[in-house]
PDB file of N, CA and C in Angstrom:
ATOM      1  N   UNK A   1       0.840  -1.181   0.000  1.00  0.00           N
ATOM      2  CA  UNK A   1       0.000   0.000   0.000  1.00  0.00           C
ATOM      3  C   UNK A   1       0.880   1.236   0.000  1.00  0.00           C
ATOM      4  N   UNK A   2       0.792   2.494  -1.192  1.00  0.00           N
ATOM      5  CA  UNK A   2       0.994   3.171  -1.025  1.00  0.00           C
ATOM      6  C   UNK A   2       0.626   5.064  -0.627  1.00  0.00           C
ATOM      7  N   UNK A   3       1.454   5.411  -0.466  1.00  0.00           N
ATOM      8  CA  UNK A   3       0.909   7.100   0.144  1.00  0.00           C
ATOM      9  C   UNK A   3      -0.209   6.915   0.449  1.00  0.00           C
ATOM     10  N   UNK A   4       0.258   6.373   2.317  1.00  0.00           N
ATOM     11  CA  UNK A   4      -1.064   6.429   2.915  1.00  0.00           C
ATOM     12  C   UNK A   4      -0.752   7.453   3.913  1.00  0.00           C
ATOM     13  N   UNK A   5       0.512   8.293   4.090  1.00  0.00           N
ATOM     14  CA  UNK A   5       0.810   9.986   4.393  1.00  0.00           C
ATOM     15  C   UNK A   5      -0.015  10.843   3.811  1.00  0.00           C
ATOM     16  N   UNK A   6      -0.310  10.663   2.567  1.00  0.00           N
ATOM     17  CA  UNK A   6      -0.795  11.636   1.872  1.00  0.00           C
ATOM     18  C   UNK A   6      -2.360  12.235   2.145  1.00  0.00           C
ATOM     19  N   UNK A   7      -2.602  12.942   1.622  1.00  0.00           N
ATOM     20  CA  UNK A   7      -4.207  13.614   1.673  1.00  0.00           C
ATOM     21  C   UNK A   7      -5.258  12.666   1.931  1.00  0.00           C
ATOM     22  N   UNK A   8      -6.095  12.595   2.022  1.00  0.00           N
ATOM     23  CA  UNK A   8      -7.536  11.724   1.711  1.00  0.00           C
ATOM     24  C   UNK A   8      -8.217  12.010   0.630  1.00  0.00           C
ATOM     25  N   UNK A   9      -8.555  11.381  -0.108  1.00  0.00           N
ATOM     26  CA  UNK A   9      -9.795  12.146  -1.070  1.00  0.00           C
ATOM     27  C   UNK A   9     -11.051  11.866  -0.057  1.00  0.00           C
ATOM     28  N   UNK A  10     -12.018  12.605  -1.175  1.00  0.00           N
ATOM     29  CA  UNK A  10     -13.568  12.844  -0.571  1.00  0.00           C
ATOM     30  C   UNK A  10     -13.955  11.402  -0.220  1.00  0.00           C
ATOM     31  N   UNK A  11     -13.962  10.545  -1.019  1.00  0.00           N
ATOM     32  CA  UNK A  11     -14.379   9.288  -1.147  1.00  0.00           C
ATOM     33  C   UNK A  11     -13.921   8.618   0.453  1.00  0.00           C
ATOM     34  N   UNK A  12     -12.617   9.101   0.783  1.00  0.00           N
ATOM     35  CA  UNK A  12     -12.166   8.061   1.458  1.00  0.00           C
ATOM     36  C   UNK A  12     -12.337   9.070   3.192  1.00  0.00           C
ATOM     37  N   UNK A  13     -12.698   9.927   3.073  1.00  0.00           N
ATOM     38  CA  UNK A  13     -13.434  10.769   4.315  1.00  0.00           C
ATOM     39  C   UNK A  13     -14.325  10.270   4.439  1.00  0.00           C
ATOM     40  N   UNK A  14     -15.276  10.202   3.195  1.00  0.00           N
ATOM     41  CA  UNK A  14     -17.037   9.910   3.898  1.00  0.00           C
ATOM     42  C   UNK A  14     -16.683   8.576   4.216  1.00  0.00           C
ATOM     43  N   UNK A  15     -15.794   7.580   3.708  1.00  0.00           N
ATOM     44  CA  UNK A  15     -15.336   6.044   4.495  1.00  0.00           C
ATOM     45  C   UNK A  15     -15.107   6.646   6.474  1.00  0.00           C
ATOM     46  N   UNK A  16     -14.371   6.859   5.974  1.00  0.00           N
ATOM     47  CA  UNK A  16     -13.769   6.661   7.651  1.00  0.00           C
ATOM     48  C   UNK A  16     -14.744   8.189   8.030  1.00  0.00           C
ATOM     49  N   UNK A  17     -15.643   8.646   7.868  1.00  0.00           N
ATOM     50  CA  UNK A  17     -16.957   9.566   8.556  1.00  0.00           C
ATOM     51  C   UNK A  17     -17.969   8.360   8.959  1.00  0.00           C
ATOM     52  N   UNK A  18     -18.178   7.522   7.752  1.00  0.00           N
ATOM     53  CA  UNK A  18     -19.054   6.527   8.642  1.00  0.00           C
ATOM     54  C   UNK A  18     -18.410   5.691   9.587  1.00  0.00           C
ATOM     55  N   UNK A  19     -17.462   5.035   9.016  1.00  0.00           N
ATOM     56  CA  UNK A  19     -16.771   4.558  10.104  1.00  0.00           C
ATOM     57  C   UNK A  19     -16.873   4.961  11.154  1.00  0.00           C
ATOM     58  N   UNK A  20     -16.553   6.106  11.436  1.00  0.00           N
ATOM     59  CA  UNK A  20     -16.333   7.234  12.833  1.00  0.00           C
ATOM     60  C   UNK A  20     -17.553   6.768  13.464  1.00  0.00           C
ATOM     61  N   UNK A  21     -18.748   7.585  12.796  1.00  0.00           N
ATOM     62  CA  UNK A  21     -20.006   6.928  13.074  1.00  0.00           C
ATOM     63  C   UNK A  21     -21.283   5.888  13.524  1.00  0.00           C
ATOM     64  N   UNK A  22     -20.531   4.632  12.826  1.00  0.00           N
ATOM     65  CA  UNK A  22     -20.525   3.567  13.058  1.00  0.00           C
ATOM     66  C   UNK A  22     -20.179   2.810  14.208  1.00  0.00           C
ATOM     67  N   UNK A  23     -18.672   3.440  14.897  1.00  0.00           N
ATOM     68  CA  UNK A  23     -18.240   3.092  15.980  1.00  0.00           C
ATOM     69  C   UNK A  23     -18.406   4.092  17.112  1.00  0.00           C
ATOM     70  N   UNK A  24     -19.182   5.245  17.023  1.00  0.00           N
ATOM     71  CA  UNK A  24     -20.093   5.939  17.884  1.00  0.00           C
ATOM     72  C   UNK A  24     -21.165   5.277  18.439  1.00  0.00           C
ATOM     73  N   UNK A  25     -21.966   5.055  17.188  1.00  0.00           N
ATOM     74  CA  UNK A  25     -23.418   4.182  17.321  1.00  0.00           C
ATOM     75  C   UNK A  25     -23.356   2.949  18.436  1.00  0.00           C
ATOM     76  N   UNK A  26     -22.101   2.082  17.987  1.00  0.00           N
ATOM     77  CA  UNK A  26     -21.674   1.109  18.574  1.00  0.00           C
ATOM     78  C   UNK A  26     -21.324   0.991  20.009  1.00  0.00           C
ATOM     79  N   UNK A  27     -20.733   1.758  20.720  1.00  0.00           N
ATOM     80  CA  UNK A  27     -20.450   2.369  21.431  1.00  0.00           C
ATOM     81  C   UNK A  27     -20.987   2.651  22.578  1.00  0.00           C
ATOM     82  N   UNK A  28     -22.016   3.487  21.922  1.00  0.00           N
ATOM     83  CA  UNK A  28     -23.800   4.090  22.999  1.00  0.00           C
ATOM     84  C   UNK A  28     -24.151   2.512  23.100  1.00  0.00           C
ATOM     85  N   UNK A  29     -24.647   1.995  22.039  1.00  0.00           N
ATOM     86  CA  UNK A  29     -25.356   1.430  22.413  1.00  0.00           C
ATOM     87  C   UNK A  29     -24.553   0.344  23.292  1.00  0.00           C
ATOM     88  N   UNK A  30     -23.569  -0.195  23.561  1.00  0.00           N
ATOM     89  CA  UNK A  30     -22.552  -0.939  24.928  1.00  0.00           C
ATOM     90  C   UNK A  30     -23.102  -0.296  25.871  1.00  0.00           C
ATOM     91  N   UNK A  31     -22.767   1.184  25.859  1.00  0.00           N
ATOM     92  CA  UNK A  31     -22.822   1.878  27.535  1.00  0.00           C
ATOM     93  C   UNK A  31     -24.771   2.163  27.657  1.00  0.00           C
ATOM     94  N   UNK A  32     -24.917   2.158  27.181  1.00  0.00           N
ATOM     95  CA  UNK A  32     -26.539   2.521  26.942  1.00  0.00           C
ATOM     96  C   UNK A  32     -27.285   1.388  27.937  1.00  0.00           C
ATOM     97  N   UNK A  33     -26.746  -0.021  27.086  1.00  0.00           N
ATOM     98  CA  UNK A  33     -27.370  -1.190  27.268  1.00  0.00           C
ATOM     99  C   UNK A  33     -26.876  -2.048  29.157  1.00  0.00           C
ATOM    100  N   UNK A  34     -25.496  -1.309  29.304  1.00  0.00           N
ATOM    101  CA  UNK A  34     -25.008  -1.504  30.528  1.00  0.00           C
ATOM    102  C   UNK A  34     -25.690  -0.656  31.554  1.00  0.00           C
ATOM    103  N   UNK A  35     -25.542   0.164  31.253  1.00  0.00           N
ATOM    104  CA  UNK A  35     -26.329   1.154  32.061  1.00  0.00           C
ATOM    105  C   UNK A  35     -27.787   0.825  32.497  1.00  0.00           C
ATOM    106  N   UNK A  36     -29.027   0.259  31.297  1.00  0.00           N
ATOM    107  CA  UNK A  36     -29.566  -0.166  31.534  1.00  0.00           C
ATOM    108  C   UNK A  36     -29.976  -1.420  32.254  1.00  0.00           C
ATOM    109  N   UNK A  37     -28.750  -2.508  32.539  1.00  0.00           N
ATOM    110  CA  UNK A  37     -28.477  -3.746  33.471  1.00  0.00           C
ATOM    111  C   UNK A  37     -28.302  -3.160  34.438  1.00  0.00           C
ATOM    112  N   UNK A  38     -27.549  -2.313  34.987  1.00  0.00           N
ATOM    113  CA  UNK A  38     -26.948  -1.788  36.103  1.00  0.00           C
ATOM    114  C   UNK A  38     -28.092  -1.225  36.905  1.00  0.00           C
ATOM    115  N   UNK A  39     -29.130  -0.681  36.353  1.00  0.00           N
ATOM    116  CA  UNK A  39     -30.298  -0.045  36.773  1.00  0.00           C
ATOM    117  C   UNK A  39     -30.094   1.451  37.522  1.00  0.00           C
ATOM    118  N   UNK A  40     -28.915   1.944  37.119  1.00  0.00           N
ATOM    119  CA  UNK A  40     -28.037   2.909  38.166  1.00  0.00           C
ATOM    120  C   UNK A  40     -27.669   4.463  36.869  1.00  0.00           C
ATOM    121  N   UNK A  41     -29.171   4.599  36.136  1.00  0.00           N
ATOM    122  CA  UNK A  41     -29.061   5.406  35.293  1.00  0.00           C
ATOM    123  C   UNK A  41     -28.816   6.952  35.662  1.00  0.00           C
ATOM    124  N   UNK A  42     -29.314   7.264  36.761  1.00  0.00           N
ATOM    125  CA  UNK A  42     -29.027   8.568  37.676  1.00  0.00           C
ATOM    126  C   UNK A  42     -28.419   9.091  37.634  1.00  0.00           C
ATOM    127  N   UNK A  43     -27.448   7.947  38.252  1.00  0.00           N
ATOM    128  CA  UNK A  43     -25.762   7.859  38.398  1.00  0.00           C
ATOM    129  C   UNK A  43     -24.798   8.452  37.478  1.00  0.00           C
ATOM    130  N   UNK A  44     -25.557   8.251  36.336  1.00  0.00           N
ATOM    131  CA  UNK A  44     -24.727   7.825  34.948  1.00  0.00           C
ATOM    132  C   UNK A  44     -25.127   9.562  34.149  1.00  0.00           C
ATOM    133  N   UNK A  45     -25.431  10.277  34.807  1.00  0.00           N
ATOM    134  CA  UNK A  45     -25.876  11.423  34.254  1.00  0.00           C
ATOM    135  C   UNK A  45     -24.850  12.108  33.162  1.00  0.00           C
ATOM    136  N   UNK A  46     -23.938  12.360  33.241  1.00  0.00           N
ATOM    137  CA  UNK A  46     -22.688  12.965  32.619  1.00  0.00           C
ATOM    138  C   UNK A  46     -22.250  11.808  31.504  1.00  0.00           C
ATOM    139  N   UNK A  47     -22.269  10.785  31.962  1.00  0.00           N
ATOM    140  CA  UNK A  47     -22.127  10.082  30.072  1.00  0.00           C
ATOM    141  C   UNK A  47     -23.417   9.695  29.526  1.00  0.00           C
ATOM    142  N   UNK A  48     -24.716   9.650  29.973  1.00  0.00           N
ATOM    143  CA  UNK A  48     -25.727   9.688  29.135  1.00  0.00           C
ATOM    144  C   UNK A  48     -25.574  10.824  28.091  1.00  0.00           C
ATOM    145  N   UNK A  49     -25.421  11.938  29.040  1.00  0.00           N
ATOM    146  CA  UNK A  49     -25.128  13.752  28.490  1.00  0.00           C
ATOM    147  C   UNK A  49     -24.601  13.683  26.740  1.00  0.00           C
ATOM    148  N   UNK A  50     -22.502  12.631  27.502  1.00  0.00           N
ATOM    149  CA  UNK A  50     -21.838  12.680  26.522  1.00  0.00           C
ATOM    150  C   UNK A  50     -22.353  12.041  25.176  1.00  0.00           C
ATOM    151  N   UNK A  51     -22.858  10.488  25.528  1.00  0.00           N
ATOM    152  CA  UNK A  51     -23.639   9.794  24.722  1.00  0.00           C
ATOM    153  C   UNK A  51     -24.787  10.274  23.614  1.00  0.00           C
ATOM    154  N   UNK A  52     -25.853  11.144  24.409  1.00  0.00           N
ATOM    155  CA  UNK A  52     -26.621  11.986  23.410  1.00  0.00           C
ATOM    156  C   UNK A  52     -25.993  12.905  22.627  1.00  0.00           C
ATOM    157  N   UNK A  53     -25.003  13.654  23.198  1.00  0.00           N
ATOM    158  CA  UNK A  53     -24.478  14.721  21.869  1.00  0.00           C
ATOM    159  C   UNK A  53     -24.055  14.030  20.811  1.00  0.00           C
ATOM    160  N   UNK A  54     -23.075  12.852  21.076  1.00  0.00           N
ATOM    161  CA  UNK A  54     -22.154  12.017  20.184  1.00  0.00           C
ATOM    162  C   UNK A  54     -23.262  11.466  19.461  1.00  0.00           C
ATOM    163  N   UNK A  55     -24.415  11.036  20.066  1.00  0.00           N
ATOM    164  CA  UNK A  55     -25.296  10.273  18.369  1.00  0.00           C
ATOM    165  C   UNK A  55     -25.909  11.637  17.842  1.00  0.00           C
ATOM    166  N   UNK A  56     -26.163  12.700  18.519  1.00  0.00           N
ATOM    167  CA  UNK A  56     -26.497  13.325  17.823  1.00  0.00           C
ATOM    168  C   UNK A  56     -26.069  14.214  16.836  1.00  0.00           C
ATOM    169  N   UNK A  57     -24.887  14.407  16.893  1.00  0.00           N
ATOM    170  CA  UNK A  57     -23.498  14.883  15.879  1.00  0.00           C
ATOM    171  C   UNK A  57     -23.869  13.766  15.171  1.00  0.00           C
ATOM    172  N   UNK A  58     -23.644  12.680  14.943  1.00  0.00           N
ATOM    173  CA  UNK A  58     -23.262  11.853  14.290  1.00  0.00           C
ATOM    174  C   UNK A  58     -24.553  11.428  13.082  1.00  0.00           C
ATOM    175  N   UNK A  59     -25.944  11.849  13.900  1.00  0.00           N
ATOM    176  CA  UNK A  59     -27.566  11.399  13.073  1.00  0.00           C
ATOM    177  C   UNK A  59     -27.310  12.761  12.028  1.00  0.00           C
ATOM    178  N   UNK A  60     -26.674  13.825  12.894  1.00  0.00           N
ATOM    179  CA  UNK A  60     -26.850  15.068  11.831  1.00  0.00           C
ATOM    180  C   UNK A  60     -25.555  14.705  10.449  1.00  0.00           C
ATOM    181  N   UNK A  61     -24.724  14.698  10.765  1.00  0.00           N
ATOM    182  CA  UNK A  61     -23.815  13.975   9.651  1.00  0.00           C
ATOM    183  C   UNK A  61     -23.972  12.537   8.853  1.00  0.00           C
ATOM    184  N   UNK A  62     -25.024  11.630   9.252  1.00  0.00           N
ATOM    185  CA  UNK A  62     -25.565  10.685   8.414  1.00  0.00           C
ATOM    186  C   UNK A  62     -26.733  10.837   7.832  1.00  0.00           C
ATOM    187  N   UNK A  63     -27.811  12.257   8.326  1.00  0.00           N
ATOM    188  CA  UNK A  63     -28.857  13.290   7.459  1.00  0.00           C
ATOM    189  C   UNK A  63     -28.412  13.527   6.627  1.00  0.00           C
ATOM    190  N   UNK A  64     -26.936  14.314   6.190  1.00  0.00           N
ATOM    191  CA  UNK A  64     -26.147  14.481   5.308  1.00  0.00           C
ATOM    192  C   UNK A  64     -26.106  13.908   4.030  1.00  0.00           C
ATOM    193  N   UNK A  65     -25.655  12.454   4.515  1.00  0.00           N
ATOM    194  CA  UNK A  65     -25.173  11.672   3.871  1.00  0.00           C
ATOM    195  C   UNK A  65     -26.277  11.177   2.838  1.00  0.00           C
ATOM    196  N   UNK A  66     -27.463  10.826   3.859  1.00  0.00           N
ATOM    197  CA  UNK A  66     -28.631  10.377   3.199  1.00  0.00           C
ATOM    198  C   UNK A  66     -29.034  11.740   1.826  1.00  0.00           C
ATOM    199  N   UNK A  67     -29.484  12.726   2.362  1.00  0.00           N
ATOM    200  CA  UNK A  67     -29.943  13.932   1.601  1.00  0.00           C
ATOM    201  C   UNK A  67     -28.241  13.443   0.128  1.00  0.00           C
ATOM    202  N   UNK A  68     -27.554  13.530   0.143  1.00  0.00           N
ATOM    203  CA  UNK A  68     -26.775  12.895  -1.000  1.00  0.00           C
ATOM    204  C   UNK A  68     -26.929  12.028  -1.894  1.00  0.00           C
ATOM    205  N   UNK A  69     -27.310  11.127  -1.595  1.00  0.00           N
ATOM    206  CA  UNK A  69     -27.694   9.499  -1.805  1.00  0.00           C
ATOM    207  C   UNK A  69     -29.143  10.233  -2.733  1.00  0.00           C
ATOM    208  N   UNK A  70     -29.893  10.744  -1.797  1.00  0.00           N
ATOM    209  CA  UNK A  70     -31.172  11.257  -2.283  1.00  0.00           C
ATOM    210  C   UNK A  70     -31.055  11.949  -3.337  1.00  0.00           C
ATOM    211  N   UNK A  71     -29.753  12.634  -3.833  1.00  0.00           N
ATOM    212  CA  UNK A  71     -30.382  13.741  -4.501  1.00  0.00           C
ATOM    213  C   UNK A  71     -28.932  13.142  -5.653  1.00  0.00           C
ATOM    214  N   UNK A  72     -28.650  11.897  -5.186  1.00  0.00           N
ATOM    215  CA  UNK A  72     -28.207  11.163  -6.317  1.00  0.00           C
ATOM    216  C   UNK A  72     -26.550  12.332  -6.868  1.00  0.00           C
ATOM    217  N   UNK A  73     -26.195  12.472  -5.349  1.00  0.00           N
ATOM    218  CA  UNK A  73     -24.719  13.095  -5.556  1.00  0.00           C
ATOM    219  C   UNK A  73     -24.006  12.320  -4.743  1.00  0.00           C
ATOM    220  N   UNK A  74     -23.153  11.199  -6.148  1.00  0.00           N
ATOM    221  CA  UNK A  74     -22.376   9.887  -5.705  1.00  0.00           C
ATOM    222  C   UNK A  74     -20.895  10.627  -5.231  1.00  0.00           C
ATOM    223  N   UNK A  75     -20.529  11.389  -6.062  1.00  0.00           N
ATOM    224  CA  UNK A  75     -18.917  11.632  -6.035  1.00  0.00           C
ATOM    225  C   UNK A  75     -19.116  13.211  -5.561  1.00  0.00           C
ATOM    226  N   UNK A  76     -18.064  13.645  -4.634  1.00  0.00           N
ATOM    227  CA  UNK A  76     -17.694  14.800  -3.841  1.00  0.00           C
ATOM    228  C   UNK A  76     -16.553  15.324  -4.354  1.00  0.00           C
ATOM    229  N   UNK A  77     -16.674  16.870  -3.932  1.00  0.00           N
ATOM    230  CA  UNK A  77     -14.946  17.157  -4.516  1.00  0.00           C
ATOM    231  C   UNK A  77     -13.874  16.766  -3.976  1.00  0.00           C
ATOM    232  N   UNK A  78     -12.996  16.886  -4.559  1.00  0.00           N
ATOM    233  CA  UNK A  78     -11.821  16.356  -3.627  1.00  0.00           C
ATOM    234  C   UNK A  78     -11.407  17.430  -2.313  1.00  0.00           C
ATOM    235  N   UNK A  79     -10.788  17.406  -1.329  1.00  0.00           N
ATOM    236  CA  UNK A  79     -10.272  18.029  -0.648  1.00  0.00           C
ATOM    237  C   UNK A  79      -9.210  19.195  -1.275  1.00  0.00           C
ATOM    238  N   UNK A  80      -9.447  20.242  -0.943  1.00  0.00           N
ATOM    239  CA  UNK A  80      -8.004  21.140  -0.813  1.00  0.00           C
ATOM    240  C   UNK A  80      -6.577  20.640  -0.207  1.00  0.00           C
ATOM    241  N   UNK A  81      -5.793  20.617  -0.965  1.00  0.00           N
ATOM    242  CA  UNK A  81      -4.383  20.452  -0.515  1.00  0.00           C
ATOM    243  C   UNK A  81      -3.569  21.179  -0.206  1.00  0.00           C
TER     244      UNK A  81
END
């Protein structure tokens, strides 16, 4: 594999954006689902907090994605270098 130093193109952002995403989603839902065993949600006030912003950054950047898909815009520009 080469020049993997180099830039990203668009293509390979919105990869590792879902990615990012993906392992957000993943994530909540571990601590979500523990939290809910634990029965000690109270407790847990300050990473529920963190938890909701993080999917919610993340629903607004996969709105994005969708509205794309939708409007049938496959390819992005490339990044500035």
């Amino acid at each position: 594999m080469d020049d993997l130093d180099g830039p990203r193109t668009a293509q390979q952002e919105l990869f590792y954006d879902l990615e990012d995403a993906s392992a957000v989603i993943g994530w909540s839902v571990v601590e979500l689902t523990a939290m809910a065993a634990a029965g000690s949600a109270q407790d847990q006030a300050a990473l529920l907090m963190k938890v909701c912003a993080l999917l919610g950054a993340q629903q607004k950047r996969l709105e994005g994605y969708a509205r794309e898909v939708k409007e049938q815009r496959i390819s992005r520009p490339e990044l500035a270098g």
